[in-house]
Protein backbone atom coordinates (compact mmCIF):
# COMPACT_ATOMS: atom_id res chain seq x y z
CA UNK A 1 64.42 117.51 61.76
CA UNK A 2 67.96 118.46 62.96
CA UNK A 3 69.15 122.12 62.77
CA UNK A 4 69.96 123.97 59.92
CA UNK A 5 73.63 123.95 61.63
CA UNK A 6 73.93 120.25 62.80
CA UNK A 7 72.97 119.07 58.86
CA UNK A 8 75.31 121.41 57.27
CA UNK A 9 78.40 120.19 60.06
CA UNK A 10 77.30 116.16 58.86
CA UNK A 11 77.32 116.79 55.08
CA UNK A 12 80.77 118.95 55.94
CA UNK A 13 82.18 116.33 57.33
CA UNK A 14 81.05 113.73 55.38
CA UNK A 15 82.63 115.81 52.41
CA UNK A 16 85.82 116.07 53.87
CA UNK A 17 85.84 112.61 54.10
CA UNK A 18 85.02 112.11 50.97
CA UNK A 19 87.68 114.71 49.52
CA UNK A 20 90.32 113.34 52.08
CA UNK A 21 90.00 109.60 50.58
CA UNK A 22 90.09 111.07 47.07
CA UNK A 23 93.48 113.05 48.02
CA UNK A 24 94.20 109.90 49.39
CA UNK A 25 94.16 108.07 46.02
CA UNK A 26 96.42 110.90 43.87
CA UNK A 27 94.86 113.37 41.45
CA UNK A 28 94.62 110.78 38.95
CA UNK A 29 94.69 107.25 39.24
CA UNK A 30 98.31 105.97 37.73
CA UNK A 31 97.19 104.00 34.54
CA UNK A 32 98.76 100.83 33.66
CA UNK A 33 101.89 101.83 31.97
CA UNK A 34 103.98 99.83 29.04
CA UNK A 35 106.32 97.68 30.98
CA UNK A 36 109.88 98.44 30.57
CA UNK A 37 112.38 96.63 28.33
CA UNK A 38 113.47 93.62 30.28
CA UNK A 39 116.92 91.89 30.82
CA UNK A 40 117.81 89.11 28.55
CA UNK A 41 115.90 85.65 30.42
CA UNK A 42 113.70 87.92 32.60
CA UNK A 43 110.12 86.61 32.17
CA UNK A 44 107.07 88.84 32.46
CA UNK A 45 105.20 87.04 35.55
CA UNK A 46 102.11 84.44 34.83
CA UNK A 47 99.17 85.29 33.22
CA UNK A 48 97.81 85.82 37.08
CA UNK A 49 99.13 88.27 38.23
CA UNK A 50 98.73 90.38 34.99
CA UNK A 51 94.84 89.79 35.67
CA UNK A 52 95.12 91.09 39.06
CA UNK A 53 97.29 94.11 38.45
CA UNK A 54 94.80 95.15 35.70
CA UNK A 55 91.50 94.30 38.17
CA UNK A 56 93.06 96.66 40.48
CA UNK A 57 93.48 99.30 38.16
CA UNK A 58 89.83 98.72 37.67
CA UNK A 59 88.77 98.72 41.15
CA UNK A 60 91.13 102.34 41.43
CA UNK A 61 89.24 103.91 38.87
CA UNK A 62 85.64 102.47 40.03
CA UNK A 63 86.32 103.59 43.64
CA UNK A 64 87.73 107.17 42.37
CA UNK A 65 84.22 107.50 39.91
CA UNK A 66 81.82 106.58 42.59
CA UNK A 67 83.68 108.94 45.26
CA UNK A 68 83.91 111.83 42.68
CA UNK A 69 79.99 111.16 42.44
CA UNK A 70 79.01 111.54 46.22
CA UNK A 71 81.44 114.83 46.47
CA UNK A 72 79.21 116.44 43.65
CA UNK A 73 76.39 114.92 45.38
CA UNK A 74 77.33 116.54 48.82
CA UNK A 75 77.72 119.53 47.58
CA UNK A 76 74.50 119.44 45.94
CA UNK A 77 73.14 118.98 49.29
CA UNK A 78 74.86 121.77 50.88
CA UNK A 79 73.26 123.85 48.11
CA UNK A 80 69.59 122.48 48.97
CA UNK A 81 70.45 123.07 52.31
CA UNK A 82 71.50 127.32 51.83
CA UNK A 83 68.19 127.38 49.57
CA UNK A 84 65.88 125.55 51.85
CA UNK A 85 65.23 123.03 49.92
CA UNK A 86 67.11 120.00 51.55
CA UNK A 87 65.56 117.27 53.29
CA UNK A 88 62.25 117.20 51.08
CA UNK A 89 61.56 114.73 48.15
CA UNK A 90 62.51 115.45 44.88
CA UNK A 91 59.49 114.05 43.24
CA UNK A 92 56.36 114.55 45.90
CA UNK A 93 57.79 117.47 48.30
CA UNK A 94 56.99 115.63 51.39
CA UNK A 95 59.65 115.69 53.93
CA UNK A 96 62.92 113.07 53.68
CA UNK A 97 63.01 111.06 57.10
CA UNK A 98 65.58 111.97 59.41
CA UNK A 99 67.12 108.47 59.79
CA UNK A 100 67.38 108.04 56.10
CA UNK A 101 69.17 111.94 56.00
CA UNK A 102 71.29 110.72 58.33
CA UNK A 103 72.42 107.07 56.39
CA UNK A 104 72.76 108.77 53.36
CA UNK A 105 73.07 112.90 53.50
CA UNK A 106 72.69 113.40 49.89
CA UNK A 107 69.37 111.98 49.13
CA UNK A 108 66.70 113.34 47.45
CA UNK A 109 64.04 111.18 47.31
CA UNK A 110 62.12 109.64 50.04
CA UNK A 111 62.02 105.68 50.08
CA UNK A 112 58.82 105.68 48.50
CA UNK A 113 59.91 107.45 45.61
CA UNK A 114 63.37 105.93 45.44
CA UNK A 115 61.45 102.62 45.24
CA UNK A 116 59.42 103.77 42.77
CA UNK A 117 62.10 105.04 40.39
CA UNK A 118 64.33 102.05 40.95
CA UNK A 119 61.02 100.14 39.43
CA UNK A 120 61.04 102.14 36.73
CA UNK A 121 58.56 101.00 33.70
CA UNK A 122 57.52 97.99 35.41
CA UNK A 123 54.50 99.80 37.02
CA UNK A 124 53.45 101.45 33.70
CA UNK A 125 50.09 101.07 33.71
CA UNK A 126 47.51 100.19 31.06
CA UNK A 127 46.37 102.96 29.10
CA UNK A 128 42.46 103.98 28.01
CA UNK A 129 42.68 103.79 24.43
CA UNK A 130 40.62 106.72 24.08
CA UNK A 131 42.13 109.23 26.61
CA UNK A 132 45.06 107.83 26.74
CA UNK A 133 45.13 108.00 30.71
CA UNK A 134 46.24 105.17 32.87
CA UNK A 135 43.63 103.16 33.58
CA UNK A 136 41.91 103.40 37.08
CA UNK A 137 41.55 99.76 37.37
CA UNK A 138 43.48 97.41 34.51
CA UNK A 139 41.89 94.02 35.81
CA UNK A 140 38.60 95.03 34.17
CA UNK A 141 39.97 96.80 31.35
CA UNK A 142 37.49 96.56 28.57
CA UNK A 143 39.03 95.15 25.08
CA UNK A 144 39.79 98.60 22.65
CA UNK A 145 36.90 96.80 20.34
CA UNK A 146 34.60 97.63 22.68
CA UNK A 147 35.36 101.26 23.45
């Protein structure tokens, strides 16, 4: 794996980046505000272009919440990385691939894991009725009636 020094410079910069875009967009995003009065035979605008002034307000405050995410992600990392514990898998220790450090600094899983996760209760496996363990091999699972 890359030095201690080299990781710490990425998920730097990659911060900054981060923190520069959110300085970018304002402290907070501006929320749609009540319209002021309008002159006698003035007309609000179609129903259009309402739509697409409150989809971008949307898109504002998406873009702000994910961004806000990976900068306490980042920093997370930096943490892992001044405790020695960066770079290895969350859930099974073994080390995080360099290419996939590198794509996305903040991880902590490797893809074997993250796959796993993301499949969530679909691989739940059958359960021994009597020990309540995960059965070794579910296509021959004996009915409980039998146990």
């Amino acid at each position: 794996m890359a030095s201690s020094r080299r990781i710490a410079e990425h998920l730097e910069s990659e911060l900054r980046m981060v923190e520069d875009r959110l300085r970018g967009m304002g402290t907070e995003p501006t929320p749609l505000q009540a319209p002021a009065p309008l002159p006698e035979g003035a007309h609000l605008g179609d129903f259009h272009d309402r739509a697409v002034a409150g989809l971008a307000t949307e898109m504002l405050y998406e873009t702000r919440s994910r961004l806000l995410k990976r900068r306490a992600n980042l920093r997370e990392a930096l943490r892992r990385l001044r405790d020695g514990s960066y770079g290895r898998c969350g859930d099974c220790d073994e080390p995080i691939p360099e290419k996939r450090l590198l794509a996305m600094p903040e991880a902590t899983l490797c893809v074997p894991c993250q796959e796993q996760r993301e499949r969530g209760s679909r691989d739940i496996k059958p359960l021994d009725p009597r020990s309540r363990l995960p059965l070794l091999n579910p296509s021959v699972a004996a009915r409980e009636d039998d146990w």
